[in-house]
N, C-alpha and C. Protein backbone atom coordinates (compact mmCIF):
# COMPACT_ATOMS: atom_id res chain seq x y z
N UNK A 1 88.31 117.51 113.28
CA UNK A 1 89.42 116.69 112.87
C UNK A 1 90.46 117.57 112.20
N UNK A 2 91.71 117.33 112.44
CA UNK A 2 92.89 117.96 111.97
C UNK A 2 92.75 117.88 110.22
N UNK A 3 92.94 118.99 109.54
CA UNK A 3 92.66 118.71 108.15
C UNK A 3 94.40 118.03 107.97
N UNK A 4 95.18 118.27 108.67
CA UNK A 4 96.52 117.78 108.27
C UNK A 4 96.58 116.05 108.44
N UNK A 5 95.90 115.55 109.34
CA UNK A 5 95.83 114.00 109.75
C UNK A 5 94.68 113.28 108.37
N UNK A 6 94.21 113.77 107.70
CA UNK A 6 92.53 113.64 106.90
C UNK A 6 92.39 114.80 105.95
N UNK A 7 92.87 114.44 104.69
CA UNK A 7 92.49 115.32 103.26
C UNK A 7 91.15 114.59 102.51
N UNK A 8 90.11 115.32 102.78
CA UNK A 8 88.81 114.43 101.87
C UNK A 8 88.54 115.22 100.93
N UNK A 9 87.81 114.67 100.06
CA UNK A 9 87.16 115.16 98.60
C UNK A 9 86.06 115.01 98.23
N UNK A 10 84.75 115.35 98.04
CA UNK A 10 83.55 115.13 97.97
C UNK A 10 83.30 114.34 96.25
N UNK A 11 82.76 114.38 96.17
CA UNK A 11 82.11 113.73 94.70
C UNK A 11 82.58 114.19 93.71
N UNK A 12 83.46 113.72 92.59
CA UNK A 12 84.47 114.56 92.00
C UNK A 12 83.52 113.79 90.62
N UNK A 13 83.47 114.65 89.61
CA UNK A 13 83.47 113.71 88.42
C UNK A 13 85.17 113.83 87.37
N UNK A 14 85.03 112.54 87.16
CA UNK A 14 86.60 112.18 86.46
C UNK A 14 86.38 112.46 84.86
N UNK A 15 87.22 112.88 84.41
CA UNK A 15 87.26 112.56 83.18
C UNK A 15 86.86 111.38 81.77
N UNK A 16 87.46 110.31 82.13
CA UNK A 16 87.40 109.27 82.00
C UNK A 16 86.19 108.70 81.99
N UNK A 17 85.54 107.63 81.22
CA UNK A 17 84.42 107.13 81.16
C UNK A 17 83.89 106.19 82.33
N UNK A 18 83.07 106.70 82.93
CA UNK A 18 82.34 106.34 84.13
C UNK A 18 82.64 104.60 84.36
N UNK A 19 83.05 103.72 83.13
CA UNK A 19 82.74 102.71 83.01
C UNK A 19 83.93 102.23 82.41
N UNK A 20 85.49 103.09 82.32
CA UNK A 20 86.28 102.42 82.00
C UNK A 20 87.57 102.62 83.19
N UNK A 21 87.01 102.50 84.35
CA UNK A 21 88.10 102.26 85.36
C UNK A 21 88.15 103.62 86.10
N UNK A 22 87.40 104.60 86.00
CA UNK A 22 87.77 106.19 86.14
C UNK A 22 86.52 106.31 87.60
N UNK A 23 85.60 106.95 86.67
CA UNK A 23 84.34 107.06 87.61
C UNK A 23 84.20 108.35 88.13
N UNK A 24 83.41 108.73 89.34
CA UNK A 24 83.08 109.41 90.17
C UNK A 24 83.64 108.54 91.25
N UNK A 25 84.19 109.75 92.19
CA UNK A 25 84.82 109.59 93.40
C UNK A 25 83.64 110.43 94.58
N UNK A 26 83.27 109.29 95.48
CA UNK A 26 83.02 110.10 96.99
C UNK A 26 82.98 110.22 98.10
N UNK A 27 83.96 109.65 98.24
CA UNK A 27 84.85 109.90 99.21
C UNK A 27 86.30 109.74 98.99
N UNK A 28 87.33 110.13 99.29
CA UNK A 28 88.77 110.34 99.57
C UNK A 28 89.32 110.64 100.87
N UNK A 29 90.31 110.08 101.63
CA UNK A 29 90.65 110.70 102.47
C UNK A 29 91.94 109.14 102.91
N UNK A 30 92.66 110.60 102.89
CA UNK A 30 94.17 110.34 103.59
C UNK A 30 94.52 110.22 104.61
N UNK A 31 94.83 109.17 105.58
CA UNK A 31 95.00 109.67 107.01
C UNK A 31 96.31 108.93 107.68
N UNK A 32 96.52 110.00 108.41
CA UNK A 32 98.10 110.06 108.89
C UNK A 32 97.94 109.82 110.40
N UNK A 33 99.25 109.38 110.77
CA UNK A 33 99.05 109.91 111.96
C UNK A 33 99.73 111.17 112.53
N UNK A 34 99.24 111.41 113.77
CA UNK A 34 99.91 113.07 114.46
C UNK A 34 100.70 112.62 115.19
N UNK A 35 101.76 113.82 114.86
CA UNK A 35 102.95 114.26 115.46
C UNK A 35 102.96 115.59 116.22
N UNK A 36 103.24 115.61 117.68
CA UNK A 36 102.70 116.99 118.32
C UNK A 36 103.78 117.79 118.37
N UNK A 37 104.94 117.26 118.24
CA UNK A 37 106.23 118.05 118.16
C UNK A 37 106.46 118.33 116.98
N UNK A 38 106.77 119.77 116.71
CA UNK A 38 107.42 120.77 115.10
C UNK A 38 108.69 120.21 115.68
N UNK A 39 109.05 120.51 114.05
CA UNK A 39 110.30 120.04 113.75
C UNK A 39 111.34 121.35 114.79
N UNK A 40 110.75 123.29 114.93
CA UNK A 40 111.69 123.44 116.01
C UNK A 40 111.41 123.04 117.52
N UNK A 41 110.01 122.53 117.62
CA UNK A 41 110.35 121.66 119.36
C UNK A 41 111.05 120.68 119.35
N UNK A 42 111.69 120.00 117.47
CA UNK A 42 112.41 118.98 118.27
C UNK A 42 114.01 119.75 118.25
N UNK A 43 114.01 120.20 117.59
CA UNK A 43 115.38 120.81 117.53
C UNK A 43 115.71 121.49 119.43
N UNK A 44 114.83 122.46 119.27
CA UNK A 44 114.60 122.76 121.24
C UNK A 44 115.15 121.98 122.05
N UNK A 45 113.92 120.35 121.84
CA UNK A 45 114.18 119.87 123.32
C UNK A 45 115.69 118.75 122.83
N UNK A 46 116.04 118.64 121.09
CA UNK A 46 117.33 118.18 121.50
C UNK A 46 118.26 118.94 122.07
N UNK A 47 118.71 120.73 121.97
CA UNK A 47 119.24 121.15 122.35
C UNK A 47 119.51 121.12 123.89
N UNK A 48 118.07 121.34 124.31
CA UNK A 48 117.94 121.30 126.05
C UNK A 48 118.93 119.80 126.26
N UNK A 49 118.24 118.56 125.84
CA UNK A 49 118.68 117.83 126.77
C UNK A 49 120.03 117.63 125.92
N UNK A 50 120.86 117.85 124.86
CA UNK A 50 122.10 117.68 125.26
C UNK A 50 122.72 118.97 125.97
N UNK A 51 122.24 120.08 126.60
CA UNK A 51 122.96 120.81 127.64
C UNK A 51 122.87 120.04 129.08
N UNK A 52 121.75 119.66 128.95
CA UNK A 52 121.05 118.96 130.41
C UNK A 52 122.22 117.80 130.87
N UNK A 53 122.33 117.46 129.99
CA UNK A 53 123.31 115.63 129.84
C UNK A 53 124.90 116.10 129.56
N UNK A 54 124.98 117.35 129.03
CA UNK A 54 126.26 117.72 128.95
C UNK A 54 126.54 117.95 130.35
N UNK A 55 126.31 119.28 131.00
CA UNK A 55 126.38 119.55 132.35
C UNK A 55 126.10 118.30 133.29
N UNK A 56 125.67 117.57 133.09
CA UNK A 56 125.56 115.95 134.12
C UNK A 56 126.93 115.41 133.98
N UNK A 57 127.68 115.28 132.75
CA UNK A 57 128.64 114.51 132.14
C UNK A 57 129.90 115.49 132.94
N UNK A 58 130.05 116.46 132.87
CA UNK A 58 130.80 117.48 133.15
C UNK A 58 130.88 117.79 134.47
N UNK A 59 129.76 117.37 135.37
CA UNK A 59 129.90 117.63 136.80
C UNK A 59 130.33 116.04 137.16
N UNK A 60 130.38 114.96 136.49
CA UNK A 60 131.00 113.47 136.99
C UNK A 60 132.00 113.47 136.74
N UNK A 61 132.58 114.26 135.30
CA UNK A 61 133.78 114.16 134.71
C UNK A 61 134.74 114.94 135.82
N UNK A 62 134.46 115.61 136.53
CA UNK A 62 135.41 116.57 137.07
C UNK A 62 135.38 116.11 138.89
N UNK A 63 134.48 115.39 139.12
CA UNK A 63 134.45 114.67 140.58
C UNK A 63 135.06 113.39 140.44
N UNK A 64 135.94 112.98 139.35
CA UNK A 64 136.59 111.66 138.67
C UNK A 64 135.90 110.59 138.21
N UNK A 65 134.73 110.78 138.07
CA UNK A 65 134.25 109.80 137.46
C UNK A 65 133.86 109.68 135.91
N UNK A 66 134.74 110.07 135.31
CA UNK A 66 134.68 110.66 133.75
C UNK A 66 134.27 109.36 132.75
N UNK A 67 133.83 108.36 133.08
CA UNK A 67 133.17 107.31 132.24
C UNK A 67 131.73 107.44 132.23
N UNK A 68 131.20 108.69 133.14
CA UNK A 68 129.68 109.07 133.12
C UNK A 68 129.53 109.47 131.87
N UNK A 69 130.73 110.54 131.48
CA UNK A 69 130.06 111.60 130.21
C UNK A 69 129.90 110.89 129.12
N UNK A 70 130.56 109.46 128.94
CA UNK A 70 129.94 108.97 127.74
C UNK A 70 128.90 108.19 127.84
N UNK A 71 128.68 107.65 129.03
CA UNK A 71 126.89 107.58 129.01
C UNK A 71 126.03 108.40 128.76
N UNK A 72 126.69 109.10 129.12
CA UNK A 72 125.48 110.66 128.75
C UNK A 72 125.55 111.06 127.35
N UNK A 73 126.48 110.47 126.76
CA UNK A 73 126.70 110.72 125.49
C UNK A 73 125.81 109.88 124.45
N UNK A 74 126.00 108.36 125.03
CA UNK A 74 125.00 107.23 124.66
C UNK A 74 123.51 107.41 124.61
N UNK A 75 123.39 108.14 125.77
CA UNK A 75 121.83 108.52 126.38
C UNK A 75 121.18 109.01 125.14
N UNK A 76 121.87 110.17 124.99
CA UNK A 76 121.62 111.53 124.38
C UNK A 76 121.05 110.83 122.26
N UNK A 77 122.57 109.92 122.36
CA UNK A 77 122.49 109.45 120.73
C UNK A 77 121.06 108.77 120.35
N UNK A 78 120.78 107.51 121.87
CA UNK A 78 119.72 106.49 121.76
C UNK A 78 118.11 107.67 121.94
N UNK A 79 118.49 109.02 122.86
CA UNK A 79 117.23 110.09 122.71
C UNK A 79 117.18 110.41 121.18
N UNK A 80 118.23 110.73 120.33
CA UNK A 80 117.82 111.26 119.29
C UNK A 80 117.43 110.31 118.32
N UNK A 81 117.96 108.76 118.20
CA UNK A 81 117.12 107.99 117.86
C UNK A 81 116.32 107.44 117.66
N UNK A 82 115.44 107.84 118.80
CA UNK A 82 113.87 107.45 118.88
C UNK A 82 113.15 108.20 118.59
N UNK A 83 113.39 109.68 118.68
CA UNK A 83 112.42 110.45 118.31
C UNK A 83 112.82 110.61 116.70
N UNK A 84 113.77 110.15 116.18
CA UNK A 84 113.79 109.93 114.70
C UNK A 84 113.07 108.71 114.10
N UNK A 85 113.18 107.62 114.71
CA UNK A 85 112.35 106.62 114.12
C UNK A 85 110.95 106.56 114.40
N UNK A 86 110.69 107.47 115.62
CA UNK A 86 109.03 107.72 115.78
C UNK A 86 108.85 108.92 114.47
N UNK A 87 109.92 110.72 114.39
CA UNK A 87 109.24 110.35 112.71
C UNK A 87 109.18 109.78 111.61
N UNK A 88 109.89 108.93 111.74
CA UNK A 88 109.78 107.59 110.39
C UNK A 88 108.77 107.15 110.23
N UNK A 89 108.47 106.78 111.32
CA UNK A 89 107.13 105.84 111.79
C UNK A 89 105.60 106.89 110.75
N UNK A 90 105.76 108.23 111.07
CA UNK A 90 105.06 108.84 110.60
C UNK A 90 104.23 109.24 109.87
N UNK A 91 105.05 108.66 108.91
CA UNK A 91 105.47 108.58 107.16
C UNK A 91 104.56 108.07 106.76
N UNK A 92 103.86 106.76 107.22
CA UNK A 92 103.13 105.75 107.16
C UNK A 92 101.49 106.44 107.30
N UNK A 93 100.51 105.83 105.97
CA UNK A 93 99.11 106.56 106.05
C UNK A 93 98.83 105.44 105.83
N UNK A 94 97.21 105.82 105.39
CA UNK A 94 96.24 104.77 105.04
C UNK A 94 95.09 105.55 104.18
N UNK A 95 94.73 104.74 103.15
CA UNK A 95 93.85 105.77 102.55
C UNK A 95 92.51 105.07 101.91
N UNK A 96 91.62 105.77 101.79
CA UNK A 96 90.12 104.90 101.36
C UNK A 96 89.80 105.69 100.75
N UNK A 97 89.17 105.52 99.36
CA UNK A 97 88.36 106.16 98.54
C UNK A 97 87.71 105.26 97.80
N UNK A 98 86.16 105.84 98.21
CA UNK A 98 85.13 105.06 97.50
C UNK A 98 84.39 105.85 96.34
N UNK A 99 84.40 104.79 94.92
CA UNK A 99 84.51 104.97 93.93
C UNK A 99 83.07 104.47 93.50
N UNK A 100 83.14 104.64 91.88
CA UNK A 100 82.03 104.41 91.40
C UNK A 100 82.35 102.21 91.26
N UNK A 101 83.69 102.01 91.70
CA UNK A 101 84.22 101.08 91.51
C UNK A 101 83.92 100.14 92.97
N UNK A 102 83.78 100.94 94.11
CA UNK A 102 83.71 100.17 95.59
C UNK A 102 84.76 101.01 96.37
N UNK A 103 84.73 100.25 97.39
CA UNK A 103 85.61 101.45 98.28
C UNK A 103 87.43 100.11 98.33
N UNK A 104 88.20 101.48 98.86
CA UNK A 104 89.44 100.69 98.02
C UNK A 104 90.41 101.40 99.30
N UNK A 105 91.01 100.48 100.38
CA UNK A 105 91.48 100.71 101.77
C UNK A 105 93.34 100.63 101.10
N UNK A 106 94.25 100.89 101.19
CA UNK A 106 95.16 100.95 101.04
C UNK A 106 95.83 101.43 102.66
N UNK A 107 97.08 100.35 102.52
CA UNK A 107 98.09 101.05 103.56
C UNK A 107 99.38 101.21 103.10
N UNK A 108 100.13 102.24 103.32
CA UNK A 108 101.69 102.67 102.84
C UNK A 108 102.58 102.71 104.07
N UNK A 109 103.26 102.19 103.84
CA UNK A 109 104.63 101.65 104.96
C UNK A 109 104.75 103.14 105.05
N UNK A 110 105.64 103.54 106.09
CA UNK A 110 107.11 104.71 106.02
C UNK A 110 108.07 104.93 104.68
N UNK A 111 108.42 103.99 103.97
CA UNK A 111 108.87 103.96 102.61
C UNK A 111 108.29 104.20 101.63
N UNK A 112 107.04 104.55 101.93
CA UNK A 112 106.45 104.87 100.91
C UNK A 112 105.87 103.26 100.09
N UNK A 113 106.19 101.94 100.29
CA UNK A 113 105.72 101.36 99.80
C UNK A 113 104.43 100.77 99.91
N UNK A 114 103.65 100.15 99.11
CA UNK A 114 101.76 100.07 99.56
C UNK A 114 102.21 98.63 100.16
N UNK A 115 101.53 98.65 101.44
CA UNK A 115 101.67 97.69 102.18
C UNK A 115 100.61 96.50 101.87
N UNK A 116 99.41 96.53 101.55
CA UNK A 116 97.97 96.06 101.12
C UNK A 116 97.41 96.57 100.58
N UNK A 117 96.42 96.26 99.80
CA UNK A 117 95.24 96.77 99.59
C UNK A 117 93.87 95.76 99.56
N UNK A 118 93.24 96.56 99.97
CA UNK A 118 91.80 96.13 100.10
C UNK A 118 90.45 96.36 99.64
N UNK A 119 89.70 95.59 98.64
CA UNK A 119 88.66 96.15 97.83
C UNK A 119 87.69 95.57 98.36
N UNK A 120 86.70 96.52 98.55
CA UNK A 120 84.94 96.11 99.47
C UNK A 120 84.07 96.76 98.62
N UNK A 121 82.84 95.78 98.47
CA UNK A 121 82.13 96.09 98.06
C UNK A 121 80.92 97.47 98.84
N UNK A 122 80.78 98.53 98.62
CA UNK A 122 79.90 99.30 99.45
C UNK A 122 78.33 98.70 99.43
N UNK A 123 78.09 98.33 98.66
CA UNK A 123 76.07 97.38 98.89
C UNK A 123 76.67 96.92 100.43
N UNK A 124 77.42 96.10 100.70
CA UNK A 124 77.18 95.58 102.16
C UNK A 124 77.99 95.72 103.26
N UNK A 125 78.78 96.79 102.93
CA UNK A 125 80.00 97.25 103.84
C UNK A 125 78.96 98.18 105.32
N UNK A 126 79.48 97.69 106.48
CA UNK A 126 78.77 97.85 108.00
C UNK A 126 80.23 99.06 108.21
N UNK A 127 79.78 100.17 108.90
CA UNK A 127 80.81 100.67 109.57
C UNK A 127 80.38 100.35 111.06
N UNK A 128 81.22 100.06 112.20
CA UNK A 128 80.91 100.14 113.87
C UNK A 128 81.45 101.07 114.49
N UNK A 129 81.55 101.28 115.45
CA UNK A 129 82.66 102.47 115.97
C UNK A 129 81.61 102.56 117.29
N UNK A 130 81.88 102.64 118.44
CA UNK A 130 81.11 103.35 119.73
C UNK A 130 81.22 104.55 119.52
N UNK A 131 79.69 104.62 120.48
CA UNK A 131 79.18 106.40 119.89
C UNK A 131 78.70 106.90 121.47
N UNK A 132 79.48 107.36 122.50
CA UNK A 132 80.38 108.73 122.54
C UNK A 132 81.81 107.54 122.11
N UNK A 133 82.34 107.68 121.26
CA UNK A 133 83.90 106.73 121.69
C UNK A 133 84.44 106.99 122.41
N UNK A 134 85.28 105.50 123.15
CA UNK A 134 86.39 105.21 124.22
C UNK A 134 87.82 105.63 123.63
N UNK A 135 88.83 105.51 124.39
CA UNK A 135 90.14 105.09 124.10
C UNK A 135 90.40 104.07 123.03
N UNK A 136 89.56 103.41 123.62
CA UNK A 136 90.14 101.85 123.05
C UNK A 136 89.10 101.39 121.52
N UNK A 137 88.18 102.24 121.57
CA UNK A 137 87.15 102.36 120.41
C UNK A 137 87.89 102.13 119.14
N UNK A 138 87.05 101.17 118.09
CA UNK A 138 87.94 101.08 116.96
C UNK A 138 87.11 101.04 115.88
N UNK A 139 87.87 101.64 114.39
CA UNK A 139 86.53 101.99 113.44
C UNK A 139 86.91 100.74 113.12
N UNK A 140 85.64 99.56 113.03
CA UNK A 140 85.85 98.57 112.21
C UNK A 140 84.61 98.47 110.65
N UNK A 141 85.43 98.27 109.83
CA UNK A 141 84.66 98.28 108.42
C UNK A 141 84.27 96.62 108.08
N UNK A 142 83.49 95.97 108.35
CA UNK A 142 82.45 94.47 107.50
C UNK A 142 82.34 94.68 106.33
N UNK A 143 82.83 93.44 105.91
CA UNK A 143 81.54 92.84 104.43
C UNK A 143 82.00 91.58 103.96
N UNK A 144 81.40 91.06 103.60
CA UNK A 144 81.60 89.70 103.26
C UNK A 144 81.81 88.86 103.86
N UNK A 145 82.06 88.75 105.28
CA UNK A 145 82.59 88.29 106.77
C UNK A 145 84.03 88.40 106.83
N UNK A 146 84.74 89.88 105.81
CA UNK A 146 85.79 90.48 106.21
C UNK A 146 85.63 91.49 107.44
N UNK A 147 86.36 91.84 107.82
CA UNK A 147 86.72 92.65 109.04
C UNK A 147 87.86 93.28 109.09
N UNK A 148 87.88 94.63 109.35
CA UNK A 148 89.32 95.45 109.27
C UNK A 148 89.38 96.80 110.11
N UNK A 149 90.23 96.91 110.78
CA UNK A 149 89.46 97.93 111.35
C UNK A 149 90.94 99.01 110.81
N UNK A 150 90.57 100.35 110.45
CA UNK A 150 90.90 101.53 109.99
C UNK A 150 91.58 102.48 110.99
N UNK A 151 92.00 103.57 110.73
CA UNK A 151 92.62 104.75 111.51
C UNK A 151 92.59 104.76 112.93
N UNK A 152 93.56 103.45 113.45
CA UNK A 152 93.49 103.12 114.69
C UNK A 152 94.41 104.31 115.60
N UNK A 153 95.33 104.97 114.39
CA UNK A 153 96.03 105.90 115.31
C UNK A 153 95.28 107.12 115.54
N UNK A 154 94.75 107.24 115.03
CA UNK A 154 93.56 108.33 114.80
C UNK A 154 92.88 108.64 116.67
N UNK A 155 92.96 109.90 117.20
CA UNK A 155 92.31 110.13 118.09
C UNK A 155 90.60 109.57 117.65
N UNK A 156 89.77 109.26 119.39
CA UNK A 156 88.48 108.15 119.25
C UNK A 156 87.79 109.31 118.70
N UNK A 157 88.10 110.37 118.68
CA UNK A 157 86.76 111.75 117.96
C UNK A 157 87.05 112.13 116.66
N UNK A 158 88.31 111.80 116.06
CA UNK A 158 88.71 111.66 114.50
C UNK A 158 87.86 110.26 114.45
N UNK A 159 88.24 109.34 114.77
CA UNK A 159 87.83 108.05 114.06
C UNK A 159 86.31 108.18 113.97
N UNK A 160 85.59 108.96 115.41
CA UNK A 160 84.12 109.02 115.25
C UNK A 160 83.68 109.84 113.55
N UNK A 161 84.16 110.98 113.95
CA UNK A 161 84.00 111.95 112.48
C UNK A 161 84.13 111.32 111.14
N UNK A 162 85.32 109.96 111.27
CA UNK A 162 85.96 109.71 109.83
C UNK A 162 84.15 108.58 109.82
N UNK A 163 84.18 107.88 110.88
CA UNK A 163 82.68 106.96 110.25
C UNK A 163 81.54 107.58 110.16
N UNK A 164 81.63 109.08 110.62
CA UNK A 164 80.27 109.61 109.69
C UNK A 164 80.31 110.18 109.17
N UNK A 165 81.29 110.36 108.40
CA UNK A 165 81.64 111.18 106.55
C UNK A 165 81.61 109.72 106.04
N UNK A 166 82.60 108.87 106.22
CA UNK A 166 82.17 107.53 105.12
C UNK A 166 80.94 107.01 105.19
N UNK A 167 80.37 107.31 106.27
CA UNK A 167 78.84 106.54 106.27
C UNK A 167 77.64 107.64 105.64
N UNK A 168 78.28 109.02 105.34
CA UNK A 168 77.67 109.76 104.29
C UNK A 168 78.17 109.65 103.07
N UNK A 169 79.14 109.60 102.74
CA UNK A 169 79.61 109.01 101.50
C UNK A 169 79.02 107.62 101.04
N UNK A 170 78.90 106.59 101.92
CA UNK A 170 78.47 105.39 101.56
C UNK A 170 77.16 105.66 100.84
N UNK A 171 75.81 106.60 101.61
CA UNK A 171 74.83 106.75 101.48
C UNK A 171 74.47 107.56 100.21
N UNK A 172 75.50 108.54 99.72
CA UNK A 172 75.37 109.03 98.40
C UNK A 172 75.87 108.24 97.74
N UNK A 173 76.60 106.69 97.30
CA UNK A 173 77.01 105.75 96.59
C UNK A 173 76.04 105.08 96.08
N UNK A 174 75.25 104.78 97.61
CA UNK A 174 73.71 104.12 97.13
C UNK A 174 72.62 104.47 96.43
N UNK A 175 72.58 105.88 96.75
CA UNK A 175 71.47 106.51 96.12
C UNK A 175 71.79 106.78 94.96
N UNK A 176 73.19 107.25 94.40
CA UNK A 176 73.31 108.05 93.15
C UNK A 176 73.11 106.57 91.84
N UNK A 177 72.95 107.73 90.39
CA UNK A 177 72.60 106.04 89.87
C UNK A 177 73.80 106.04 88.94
N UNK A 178 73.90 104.86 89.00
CA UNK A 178 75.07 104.09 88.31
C UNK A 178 74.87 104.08 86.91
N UNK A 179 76.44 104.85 86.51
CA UNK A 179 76.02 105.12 84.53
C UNK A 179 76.59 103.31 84.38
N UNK A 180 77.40 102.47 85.01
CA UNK A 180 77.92 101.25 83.96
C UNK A 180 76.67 100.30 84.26
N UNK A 181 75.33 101.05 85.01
CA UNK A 181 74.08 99.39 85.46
C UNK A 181 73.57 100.13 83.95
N UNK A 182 73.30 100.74 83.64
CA UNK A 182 72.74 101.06 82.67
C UNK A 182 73.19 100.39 81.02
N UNK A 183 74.44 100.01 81.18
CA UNK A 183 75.52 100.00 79.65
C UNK A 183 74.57 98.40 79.31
């Protein structure tokens, strides 16, 4: 898995009293989606295609049909538009970290604003996922007769990897012992 799509953190101990909102963390992980074009392939292929669309505009413009080149001009604006709002789109993660508190699903728009959040208890949280995964394979997380399914943008061999780190994380949640059962 791309460490750039998925930043995890193993079992951290916090500062803070195990039992006043802080805890041990184990699992973390950030996940984005991928973008296969650098910022100079996009610069590149805008350059290419406004030469591409220039020279189109320029060979209509001069055979008299000079109302081409501002289609080509249109073309070119509505190309650079999309591949700007697909990286907008980008922007947008999702993140789970399970705590000494439960596991805690968050999603963040493109703006940066938290779109939801979602708190599950780990005692009865099911991960599914098909195992070789499909295309169409999806990590879905249960509990309570909630249902949600996670890092759908996520290639099916990220999403496989991400449910068996959380389903190792889950398993050190269970086992480790709890300082607030004790208080």
């Amino acid at each position: 898995m791309r460490h750039k799509n998925r930043d995890m953190a193993g079992e951290k101990e916090n500062t803070d009293s195990p039992c006043s909102g802080g805890g041990r963390i184990f699992f973390d992980a950030v996940l984005r989606p991928h973008r296969s074009l650098s910022p100079r392939g996009f610069r590149l292929l805008m350059a290419a295609s406004a030469a591409g669309l220039l020279a189109v505009g320029l060979l209509f413009w001069l055979s008299g049909a000079w109302p081409v080149i501002g289609f080509c001009g249109l073309e070119f604006v509505l190309l650079y538009g999309a591949f700007r709002l697909n990286y907008r789109a980008a922007r947008a993660y999702e993140r789970l970290r399970l705590s000494d508190e439960g596991l805690e699903i968050s999603r963040v728009r493109p703006n940066g604003v938290v779109a939801r959040v979602w708190r599950l208890q780990p005692n009865w949280l099911r991960i599914d996922i098909d195992n070789p995964p499909d295309h169409d394979s999806q990590l879905i997380l249960s509990s309570h007769g909630r249902r949600m399914t996670v890092g759908s943008f996520l290639a099916p061999e990220e999403r496989l990897d991400l449910a068996r780190a959380l389903a190792e994380a889950l398993d050190r949640w269970r086992t480790a012992p709890h300082p607030c059962a004790a208080s």
